[in-house]
N, C-alpha and C. Protein backbone atom coordinates (compact mmCIF):
# COMPACT_ATOMS: atom_id res chain seq x y z
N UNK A 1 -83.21 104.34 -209.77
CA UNK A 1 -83.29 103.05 -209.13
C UNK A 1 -83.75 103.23 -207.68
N UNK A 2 -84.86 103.00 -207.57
CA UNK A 2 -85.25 102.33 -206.23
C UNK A 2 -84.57 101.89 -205.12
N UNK A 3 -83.93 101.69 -203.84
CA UNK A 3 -82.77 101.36 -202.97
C UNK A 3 -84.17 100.95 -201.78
N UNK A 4 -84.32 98.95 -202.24
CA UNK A 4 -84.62 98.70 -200.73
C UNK A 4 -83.92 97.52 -200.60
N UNK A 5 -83.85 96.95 -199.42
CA UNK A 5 -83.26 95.96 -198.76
C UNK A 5 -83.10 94.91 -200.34
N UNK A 6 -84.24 94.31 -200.96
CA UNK A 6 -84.07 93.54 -201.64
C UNK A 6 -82.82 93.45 -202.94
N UNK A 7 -82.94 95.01 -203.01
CA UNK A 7 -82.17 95.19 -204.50
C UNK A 7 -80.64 95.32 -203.81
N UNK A 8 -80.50 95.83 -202.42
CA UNK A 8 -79.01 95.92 -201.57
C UNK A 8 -78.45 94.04 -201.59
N UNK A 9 -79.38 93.44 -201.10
CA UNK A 9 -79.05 92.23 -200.54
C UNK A 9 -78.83 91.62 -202.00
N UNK A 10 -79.19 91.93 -202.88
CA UNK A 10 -79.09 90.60 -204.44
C UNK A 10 -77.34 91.39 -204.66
N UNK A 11 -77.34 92.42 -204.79
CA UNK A 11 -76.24 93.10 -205.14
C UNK A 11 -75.40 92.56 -204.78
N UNK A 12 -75.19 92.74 -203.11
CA UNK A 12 -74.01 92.18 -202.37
C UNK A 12 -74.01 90.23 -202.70
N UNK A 13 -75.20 89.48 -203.11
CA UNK A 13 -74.96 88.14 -203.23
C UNK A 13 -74.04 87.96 -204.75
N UNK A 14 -74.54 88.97 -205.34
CA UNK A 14 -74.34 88.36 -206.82
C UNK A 14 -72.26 88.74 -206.56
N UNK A 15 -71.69 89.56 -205.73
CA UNK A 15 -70.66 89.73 -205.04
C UNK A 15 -69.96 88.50 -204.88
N UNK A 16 -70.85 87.55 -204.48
CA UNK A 16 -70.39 86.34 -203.75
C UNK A 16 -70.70 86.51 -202.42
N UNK A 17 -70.66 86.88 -201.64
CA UNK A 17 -70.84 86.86 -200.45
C UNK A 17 -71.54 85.47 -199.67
N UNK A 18 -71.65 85.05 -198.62
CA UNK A 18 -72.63 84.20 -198.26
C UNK A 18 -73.96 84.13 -197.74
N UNK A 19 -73.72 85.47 -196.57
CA UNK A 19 -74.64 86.46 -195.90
C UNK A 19 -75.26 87.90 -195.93
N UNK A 20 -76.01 88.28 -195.77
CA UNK A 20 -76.48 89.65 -196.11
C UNK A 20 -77.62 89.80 -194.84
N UNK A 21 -77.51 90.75 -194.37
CA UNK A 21 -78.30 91.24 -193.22
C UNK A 21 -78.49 92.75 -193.35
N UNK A 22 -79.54 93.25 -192.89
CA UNK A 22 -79.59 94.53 -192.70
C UNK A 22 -79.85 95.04 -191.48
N UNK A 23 -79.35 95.62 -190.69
CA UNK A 23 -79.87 96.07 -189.21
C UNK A 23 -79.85 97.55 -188.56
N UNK A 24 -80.45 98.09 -187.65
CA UNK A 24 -80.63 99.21 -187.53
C UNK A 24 -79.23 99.84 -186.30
N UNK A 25 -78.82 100.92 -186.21
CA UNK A 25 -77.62 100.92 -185.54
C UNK A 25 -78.22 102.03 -184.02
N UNK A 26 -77.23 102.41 -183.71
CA UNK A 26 -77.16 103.81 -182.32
C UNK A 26 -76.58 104.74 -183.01
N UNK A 27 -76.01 104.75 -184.36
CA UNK A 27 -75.73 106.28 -184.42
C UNK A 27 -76.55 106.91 -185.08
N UNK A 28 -76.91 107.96 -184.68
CA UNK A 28 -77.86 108.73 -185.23
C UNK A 28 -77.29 109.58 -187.13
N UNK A 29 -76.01 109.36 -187.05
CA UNK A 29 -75.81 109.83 -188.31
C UNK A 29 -75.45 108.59 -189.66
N UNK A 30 -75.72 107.66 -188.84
CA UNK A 30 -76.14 106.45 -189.80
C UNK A 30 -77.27 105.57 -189.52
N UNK A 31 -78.19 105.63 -189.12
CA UNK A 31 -79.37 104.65 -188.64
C UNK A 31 -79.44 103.50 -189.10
N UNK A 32 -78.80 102.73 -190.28
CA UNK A 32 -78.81 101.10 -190.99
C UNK A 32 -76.91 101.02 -190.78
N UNK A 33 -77.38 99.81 -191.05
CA UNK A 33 -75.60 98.50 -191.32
C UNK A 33 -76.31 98.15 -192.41
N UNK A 34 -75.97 97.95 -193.48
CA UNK A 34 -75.69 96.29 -194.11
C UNK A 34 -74.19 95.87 -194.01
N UNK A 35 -74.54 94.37 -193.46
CA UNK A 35 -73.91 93.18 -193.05
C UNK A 35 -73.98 92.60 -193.96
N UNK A 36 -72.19 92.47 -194.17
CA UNK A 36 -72.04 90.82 -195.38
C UNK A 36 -71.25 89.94 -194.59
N UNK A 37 -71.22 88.80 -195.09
CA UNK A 37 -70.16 87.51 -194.75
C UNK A 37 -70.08 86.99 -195.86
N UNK A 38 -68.93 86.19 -195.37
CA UNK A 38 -68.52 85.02 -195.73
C UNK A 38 -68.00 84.16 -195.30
N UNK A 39 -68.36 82.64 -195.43
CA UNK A 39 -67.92 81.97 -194.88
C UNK A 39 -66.61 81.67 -194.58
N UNK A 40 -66.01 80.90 -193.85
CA UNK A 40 -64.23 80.56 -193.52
C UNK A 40 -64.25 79.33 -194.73
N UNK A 41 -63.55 78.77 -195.35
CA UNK A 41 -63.49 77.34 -195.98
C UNK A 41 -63.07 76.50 -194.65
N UNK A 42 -63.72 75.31 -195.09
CA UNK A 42 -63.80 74.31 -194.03
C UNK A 42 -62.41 73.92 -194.13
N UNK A 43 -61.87 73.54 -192.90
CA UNK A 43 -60.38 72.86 -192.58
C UNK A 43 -59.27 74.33 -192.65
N UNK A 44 -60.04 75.28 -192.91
CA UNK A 44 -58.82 76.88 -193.07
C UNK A 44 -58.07 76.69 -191.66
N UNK A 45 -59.00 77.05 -190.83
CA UNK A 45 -58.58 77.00 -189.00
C UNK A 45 -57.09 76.34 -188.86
N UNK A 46 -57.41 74.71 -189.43
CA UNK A 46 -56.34 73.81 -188.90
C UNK A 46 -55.42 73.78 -189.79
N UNK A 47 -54.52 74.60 -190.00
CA UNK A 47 -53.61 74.96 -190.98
C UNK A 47 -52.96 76.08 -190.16
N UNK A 48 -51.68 76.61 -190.18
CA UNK A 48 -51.34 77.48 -189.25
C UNK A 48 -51.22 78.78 -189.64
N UNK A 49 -51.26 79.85 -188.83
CA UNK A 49 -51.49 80.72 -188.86
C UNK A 49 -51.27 81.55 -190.00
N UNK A 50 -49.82 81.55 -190.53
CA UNK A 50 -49.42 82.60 -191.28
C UNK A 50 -49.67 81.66 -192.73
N UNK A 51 -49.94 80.43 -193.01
CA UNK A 51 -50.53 79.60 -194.06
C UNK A 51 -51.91 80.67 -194.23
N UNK A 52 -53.05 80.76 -193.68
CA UNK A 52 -53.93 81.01 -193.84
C UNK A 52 -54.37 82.38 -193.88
N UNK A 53 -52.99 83.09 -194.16
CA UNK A 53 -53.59 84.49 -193.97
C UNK A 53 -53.73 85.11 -195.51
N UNK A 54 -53.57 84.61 -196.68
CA UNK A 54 -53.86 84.89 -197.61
C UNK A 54 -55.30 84.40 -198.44
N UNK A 55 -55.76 83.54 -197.49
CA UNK A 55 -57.02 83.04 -198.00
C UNK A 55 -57.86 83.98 -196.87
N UNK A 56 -57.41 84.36 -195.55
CA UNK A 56 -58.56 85.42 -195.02
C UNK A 56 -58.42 86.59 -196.01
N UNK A 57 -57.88 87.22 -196.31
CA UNK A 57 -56.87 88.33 -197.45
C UNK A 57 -58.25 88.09 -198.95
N UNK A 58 -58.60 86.54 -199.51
CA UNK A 58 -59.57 86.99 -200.64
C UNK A 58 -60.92 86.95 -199.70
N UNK A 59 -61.17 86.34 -198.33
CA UNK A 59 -62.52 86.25 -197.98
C UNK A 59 -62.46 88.62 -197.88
N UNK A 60 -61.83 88.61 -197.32
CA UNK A 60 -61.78 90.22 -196.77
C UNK A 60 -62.16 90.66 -197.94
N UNK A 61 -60.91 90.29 -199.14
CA UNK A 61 -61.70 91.06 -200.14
C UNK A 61 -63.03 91.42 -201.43
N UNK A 62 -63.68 89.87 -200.89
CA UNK A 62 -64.60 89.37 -201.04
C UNK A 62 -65.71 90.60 -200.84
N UNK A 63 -65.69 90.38 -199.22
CA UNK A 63 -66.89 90.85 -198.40
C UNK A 63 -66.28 92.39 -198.79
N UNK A 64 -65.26 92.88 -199.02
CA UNK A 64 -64.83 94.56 -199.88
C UNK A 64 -65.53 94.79 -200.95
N UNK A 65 -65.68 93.82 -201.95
CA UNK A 65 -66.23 94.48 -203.05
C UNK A 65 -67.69 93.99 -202.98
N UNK A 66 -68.39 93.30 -202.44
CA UNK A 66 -69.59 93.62 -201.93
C UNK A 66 -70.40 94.93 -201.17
N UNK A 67 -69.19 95.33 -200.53
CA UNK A 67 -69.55 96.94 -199.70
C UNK A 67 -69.18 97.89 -200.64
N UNK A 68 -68.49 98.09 -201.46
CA UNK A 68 -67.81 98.54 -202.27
C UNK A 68 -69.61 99.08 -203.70
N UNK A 69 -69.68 97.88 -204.05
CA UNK A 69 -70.91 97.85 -204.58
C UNK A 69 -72.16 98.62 -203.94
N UNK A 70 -72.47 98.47 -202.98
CA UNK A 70 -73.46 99.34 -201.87
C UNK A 70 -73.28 100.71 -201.86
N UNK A 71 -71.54 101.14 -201.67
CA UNK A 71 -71.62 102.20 -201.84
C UNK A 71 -72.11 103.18 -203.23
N UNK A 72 -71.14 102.42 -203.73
CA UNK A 72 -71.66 102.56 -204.90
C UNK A 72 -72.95 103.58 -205.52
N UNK A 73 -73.64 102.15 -205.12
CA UNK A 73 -75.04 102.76 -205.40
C UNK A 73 -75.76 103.90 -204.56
N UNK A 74 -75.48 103.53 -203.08
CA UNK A 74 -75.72 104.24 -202.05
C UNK A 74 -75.48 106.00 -202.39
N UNK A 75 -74.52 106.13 -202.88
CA UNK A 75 -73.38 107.65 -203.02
C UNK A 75 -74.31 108.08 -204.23
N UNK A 76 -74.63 107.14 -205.09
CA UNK A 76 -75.00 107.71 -206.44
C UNK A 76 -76.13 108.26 -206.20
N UNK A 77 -77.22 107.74 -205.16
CA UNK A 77 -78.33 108.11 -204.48
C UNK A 77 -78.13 109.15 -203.36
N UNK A 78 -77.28 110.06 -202.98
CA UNK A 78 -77.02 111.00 -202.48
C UNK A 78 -76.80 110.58 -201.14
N UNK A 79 -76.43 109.22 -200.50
CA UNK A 79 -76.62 109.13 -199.26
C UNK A 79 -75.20 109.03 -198.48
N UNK A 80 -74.90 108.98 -197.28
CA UNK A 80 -73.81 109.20 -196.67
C UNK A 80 -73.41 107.96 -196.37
N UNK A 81 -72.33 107.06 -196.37
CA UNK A 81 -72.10 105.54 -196.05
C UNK A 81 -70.93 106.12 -195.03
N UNK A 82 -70.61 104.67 -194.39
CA UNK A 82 -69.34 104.77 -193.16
C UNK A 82 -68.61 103.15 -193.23
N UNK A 83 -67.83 102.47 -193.67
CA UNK A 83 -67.51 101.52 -194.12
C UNK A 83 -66.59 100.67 -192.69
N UNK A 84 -67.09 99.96 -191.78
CA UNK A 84 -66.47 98.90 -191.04
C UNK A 84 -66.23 97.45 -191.27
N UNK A 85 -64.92 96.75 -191.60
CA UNK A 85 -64.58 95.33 -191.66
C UNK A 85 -63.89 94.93 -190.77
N UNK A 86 -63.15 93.16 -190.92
CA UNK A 86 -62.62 92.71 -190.01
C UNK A 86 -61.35 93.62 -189.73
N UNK A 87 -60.76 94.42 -190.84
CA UNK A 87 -59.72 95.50 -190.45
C UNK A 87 -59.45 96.93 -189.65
N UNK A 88 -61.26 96.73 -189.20
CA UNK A 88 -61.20 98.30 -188.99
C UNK A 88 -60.84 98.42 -187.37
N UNK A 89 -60.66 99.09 -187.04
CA UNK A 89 -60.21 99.36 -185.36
C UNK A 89 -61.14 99.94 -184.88
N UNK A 90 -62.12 100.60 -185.44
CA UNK A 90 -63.13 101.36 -184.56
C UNK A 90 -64.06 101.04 -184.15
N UNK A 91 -64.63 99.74 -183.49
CA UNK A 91 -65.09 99.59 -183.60
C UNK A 91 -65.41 97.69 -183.32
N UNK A 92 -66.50 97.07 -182.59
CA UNK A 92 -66.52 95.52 -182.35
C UNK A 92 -67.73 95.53 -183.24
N UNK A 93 -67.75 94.56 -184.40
CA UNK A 93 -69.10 94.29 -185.78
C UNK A 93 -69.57 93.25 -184.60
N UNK A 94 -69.63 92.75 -183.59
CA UNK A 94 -70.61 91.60 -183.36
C UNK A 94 -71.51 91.95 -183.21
N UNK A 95 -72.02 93.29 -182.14
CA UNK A 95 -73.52 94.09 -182.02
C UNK A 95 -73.83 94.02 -183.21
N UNK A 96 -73.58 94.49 -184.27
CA UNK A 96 -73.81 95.06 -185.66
C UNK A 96 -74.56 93.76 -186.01
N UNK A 97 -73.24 92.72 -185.89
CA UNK A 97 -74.00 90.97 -186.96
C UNK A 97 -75.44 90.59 -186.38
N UNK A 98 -75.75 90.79 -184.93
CA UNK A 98 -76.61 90.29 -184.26
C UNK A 98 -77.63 91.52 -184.67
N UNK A 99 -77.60 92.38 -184.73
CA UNK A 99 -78.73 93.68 -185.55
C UNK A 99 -79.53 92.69 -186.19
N UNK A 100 -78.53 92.73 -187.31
CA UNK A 100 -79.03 92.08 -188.82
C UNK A 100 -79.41 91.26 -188.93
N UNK A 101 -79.72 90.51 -187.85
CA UNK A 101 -80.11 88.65 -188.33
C UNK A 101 -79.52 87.94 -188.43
N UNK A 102 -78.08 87.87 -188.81
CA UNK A 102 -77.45 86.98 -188.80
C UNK A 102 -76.93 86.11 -187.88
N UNK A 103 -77.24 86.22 -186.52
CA UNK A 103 -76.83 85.47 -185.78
C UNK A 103 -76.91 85.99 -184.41
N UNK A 104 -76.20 85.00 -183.31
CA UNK A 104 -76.43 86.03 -181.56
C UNK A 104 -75.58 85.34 -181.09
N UNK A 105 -74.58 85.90 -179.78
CA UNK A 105 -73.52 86.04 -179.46
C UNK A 105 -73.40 84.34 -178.54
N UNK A 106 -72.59 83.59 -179.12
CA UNK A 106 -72.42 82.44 -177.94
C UNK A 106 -71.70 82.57 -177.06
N UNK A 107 -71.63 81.07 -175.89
CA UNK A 107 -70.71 81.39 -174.81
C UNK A 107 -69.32 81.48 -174.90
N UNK A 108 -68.93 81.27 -176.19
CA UNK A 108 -67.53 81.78 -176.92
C UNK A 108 -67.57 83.03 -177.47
N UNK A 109 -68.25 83.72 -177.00
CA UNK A 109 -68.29 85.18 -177.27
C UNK A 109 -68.42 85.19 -178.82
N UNK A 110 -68.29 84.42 -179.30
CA UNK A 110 -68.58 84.98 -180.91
C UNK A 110 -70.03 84.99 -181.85
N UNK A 111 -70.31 85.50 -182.38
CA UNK A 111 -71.47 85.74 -183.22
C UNK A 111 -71.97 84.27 -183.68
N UNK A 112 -73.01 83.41 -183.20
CA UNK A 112 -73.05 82.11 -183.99
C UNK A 112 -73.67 82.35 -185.24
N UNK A 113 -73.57 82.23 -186.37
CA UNK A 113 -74.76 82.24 -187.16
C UNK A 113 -75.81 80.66 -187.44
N UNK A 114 -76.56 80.26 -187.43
CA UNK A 114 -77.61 79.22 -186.90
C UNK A 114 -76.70 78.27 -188.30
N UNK A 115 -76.62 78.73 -189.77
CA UNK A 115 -76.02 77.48 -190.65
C UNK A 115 -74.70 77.29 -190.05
N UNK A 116 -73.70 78.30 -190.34
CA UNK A 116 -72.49 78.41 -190.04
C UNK A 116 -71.79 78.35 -188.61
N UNK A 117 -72.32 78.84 -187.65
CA UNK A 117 -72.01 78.82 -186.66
C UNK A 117 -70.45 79.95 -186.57
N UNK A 118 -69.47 80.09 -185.91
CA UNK A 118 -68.34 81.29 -186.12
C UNK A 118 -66.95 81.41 -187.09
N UNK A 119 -68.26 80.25 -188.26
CA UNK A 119 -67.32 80.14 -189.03
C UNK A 119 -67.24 80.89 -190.41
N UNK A 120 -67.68 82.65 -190.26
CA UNK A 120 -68.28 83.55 -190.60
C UNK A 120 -67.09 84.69 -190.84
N UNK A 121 -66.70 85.64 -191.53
CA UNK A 121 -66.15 86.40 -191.49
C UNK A 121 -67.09 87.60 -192.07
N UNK A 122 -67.25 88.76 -190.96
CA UNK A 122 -68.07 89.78 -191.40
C UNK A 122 -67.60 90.68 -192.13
N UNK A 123 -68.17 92.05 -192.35
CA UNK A 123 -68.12 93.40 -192.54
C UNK A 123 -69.28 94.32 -192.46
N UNK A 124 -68.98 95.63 -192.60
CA UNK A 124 -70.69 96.24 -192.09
C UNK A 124 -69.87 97.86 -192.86
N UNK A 125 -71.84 98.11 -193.65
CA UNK A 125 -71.37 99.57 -194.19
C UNK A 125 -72.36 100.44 -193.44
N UNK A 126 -72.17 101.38 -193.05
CA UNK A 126 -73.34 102.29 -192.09
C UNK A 126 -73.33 103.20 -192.79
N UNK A 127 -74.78 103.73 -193.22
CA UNK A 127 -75.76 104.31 -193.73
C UNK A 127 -76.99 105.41 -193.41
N UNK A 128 -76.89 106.38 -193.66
CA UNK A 128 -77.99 107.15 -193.91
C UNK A 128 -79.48 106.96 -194.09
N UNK A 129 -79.55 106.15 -195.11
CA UNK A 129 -80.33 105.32 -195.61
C UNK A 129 -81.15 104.51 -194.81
N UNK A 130 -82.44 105.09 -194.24
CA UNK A 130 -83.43 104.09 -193.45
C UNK A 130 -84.02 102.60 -194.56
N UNK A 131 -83.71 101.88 -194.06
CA UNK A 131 -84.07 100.80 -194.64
C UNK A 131 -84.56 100.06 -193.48
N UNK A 132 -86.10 99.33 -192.96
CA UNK A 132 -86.00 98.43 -192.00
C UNK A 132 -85.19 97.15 -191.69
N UNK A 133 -85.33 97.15 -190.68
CA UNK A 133 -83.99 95.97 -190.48
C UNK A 133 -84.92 94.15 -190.55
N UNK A 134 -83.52 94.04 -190.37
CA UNK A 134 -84.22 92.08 -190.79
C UNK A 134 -84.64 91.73 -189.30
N UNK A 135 -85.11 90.48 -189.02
CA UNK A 135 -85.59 89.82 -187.45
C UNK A 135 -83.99 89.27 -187.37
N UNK A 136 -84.41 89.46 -185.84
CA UNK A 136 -82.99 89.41 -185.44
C UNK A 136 -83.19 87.69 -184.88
N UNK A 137 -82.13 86.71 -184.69
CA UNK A 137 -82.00 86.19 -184.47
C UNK A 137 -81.72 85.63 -183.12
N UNK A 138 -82.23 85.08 -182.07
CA UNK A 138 -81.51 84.44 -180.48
C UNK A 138 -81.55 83.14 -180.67
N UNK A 139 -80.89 83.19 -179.44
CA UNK A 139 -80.51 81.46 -179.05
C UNK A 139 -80.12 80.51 -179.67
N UNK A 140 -79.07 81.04 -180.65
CA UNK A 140 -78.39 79.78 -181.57
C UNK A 140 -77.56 79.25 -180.38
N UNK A 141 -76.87 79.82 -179.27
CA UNK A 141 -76.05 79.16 -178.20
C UNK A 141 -76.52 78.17 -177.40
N UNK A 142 -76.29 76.97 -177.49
CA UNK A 142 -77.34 75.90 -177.00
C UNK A 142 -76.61 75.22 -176.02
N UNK A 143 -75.77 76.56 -175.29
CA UNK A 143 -74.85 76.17 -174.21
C UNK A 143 -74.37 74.71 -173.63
N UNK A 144 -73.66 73.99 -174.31
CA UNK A 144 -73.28 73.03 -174.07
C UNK A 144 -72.33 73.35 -173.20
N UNK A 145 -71.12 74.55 -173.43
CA UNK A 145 -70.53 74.82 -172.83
C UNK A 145 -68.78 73.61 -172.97
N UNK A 146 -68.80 73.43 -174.42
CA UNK A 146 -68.09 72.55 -174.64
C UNK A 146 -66.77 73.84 -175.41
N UNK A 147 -67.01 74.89 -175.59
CA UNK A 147 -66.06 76.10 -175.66
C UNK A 147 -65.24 76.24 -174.53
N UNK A 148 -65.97 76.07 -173.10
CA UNK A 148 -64.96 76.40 -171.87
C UNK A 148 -64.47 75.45 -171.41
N UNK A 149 -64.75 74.34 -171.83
CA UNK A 149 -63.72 72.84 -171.17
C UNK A 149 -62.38 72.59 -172.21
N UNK A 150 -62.99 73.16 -173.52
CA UNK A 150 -61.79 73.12 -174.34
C UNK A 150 -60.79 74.14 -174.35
N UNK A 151 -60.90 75.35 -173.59
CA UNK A 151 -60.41 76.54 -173.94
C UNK A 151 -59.11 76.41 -172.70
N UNK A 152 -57.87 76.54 -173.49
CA UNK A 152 -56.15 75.90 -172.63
C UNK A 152 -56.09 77.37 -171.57
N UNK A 153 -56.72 78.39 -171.81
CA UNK A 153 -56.05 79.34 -171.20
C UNK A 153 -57.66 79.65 -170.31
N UNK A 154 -58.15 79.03 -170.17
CA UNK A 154 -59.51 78.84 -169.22
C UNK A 154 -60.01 80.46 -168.82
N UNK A 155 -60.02 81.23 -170.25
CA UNK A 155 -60.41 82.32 -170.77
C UNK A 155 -62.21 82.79 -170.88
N UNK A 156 -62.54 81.21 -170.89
CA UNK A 156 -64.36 81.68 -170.47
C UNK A 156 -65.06 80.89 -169.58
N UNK A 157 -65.48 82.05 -168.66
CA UNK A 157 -66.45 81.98 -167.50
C UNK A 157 -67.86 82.09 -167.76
N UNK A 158 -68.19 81.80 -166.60
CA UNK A 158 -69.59 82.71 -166.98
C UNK A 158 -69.71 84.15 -166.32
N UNK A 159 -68.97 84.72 -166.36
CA UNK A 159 -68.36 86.09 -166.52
C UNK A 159 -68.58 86.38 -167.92
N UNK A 160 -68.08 85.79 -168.96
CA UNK A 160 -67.80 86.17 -170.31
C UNK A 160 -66.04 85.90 -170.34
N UNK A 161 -65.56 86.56 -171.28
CA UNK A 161 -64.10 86.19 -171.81
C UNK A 161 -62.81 86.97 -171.20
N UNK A 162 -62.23 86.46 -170.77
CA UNK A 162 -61.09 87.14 -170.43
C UNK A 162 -60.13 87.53 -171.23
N UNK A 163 -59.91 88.74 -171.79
CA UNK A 163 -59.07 88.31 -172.88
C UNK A 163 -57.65 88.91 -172.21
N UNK A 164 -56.93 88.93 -171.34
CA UNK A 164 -56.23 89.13 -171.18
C UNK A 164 -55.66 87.31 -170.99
N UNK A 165 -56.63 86.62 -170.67
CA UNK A 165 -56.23 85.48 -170.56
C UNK A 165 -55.99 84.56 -172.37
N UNK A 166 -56.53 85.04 -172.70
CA UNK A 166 -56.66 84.84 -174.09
C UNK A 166 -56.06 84.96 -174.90
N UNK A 167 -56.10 86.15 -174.92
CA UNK A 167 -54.56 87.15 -175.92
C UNK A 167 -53.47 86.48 -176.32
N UNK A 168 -52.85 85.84 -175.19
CA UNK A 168 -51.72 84.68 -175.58
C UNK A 168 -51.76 83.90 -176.67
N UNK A 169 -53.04 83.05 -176.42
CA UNK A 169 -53.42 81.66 -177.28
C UNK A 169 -53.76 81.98 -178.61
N UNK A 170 -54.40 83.28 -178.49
CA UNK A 170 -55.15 83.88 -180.04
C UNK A 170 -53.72 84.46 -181.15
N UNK A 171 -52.70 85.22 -180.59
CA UNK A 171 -51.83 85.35 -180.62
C UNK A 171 -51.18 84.16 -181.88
N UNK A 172 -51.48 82.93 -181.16
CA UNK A 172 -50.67 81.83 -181.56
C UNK A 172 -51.56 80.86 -182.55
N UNK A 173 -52.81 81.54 -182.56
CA UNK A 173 -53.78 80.88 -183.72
C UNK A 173 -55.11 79.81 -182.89
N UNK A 174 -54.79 80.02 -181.81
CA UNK A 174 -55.64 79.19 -180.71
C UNK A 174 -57.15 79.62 -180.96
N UNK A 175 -57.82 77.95 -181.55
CA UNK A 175 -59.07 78.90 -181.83
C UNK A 175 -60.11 77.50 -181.28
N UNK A 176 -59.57 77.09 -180.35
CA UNK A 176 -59.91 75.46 -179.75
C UNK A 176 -61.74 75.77 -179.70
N UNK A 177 -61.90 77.04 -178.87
CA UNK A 177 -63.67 77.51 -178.35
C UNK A 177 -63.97 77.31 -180.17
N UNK A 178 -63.37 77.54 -181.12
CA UNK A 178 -64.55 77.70 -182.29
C UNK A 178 -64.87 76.11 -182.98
N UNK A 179 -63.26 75.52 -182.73
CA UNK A 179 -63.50 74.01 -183.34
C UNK A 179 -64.63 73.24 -182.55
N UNK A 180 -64.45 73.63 -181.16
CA UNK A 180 -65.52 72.22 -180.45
C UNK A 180 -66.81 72.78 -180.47
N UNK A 181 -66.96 73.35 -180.88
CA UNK A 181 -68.61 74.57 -181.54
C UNK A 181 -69.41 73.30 -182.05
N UNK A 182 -70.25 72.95 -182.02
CA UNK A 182 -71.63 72.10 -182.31
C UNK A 182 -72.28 73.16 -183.56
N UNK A 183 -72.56 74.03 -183.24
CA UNK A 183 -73.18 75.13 -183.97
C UNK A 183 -72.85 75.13 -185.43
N UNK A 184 -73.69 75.30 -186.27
CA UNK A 184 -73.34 75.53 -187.74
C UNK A 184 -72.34 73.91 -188.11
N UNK A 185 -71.86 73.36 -187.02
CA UNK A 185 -71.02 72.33 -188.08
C UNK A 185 -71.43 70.95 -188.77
N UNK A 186 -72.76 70.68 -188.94
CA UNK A 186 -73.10 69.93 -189.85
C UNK A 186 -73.31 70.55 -191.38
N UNK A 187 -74.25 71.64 -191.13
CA UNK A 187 -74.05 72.84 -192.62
C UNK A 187 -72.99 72.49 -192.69
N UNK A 188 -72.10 73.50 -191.89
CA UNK A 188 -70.70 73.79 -192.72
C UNK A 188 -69.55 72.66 -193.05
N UNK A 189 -69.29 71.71 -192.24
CA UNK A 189 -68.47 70.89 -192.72
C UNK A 189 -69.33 70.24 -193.91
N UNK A 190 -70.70 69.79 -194.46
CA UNK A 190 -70.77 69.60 -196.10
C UNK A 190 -70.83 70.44 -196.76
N UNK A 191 -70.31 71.63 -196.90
CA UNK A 191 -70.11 72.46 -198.12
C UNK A 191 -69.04 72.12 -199.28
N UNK A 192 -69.29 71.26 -199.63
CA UNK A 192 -68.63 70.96 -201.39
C UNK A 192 -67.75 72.19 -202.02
N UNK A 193 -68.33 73.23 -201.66
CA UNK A 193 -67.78 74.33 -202.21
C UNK A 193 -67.07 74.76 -201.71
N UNK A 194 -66.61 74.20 -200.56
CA UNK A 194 -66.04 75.09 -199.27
C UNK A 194 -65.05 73.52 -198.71
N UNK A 195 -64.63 73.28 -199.32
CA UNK A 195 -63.87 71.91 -199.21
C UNK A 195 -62.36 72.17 -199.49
């Protein structure tokens, strides 16, 4: 079997997934990511914290057996993989998401993606495997700047994020910068499927 972008990316969809990106990295002993997502279900956010941690729990394991699959194939083809998700510690996936196409960093510091906007949950498998990468995406941030008037712990500047100021609120499920997001929320609030 052949291993290019096309036959990686159907793999990880037929997964479920929502997103698939491929992008090129800095380490020299993996030169590709593929990037999956999935979306959040609409209204997850406003539900409290420890309610919603079993529905991040199937998105995680969602976007798992999508990477899971990659390897898969990847290993069977003699190549070396390195597996990063929303669990891993080593590591910040937003450089990674913005590689791949999927999206570029707003003034809420988070990855917008142009349908979804940060209402996205990633993962990323790093690879051996030169595969060219996808066009990368800018300027989904169309700085309204309606993230920092909403944000209680007045955590973003135009500095970028404070997270020491932050930490508190996130802590407590505070996710005010992603609700007043413009971005992605006409897509995403009609998803039928995601209701």
């Amino acid at each position: 079997m052949e291993i290019t972008k096309d036959v990686l990316k159907e793999l990880c969809r037929n997964k479920g997934v929502d997103l698939v990106g491929i992008g090129d990295t800095d380490f020299p002993l993996y030169p590709t990511s593929i990037v999956v997502g999935t979306v959040i279900p609409a209204g997850m956010r406003e539900k409290g914290f420890w309610q919603v941690i079993p529905k991040y729990l199937k998105i995680f394991n969602k976007n798992n057996k999508a990477l899971n699959a990659v390897a898969k194939v990847l290993k069977q083809q003699g190549f070396k993989i390195n597996k990063q998700t929303a669990f891993s510690f080593t590591g910040d996936l937003r450089p990674q998401v913005e590689r791949a196409g999927l999206g570029s960093k707003g003034e809420n510091e988070m990855v917008l993606n142009p349908k979804f906007g940060a209402n996205v949950l990633y993962a990323a498998i790093y690879t051996d495997c030169k595969l060219p990468p996808d066009e990368k995406v800018y300027g989904v941030c169309i700085r309204c700047y309606r993230c920092r008037r909403a944000c209680p712990a007045q955590a973003l500047t135009e500095k970028g994020l404070n997270i020491r100021r932050c930490l508190p609120y996130a802590l407590t499920a505070c996710q005010k910068c992603l609700d007043v997001c413009p971005i992605g929320g006409i897509e995403y609030k009609n998803r039928k499927d995601y209701r």
